[in-house]
Protein backbone atom coordinates (compact mmCIF):
# COMPACT_ATOMS: atom_id res chain seq x y z
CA UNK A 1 75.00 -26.91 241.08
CA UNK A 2 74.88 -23.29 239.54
CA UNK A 3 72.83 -23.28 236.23
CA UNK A 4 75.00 -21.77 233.32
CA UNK A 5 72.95 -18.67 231.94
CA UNK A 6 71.77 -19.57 228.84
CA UNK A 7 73.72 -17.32 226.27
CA UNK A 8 71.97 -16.69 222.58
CA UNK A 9 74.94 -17.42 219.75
CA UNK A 10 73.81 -13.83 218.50
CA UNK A 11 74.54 -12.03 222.04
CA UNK A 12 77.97 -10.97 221.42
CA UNK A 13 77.96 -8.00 223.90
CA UNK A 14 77.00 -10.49 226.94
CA UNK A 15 80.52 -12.29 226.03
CA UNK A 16 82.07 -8.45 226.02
CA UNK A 17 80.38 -7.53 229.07
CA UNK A 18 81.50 -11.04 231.26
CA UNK A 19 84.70 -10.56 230.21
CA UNK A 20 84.65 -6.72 231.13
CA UNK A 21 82.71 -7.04 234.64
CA UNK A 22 82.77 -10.44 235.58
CA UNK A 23 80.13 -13.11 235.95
CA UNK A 24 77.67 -10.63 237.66
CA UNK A 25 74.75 -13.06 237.35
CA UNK A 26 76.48 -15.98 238.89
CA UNK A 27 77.91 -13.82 241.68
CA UNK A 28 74.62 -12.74 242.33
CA UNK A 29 73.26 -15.77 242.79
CA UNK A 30 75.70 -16.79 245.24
CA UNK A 31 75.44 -13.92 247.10
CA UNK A 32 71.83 -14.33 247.14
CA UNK A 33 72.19 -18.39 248.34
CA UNK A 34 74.68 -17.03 250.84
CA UNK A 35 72.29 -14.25 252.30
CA UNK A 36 69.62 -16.89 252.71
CA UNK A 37 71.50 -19.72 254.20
CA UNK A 38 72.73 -16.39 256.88
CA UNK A 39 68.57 -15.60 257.50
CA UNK A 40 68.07 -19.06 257.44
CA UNK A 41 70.77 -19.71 260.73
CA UNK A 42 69.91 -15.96 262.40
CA UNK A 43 65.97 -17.40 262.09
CA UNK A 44 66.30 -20.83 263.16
CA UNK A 45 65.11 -20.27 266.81
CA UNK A 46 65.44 -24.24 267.12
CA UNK A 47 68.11 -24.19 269.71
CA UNK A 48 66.37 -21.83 272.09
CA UNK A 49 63.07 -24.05 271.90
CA UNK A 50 65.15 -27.14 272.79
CA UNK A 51 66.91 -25.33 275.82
CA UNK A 52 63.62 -23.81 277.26
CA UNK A 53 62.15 -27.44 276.74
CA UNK A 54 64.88 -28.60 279.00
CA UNK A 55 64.56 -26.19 281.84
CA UNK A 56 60.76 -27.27 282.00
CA UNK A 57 61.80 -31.06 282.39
């Protein structure tokens, strides 16, 4: 589900520039998805709470 950046018909360098560079804006935004889904994991202390609630029992 990646939203298609909305291109004016008048914006004939953004077509120049896409074709030169690449899809910069779409890259970026999976790269930023990517980097949060990795904090996301690295933060989720969940599995450390569960074990230390186990050695209590």
């Amino acid at each position: 589900m990646n939203p298609t950046p909305v291109i004016p018909a008048e914006a004939p360098i953004f077509e120049d520039l896409v074709e030169e560079h690449g899809d910069v804006l779409t890259e970026s935004r999976e790269a930023a998805r990517a980097t949060e889904a990795e904090a996301a994991e690295a933060l989720d202390w969940s599995d450390l709470r569960a074990a230390a609630a186990d050695e209590d029992d």
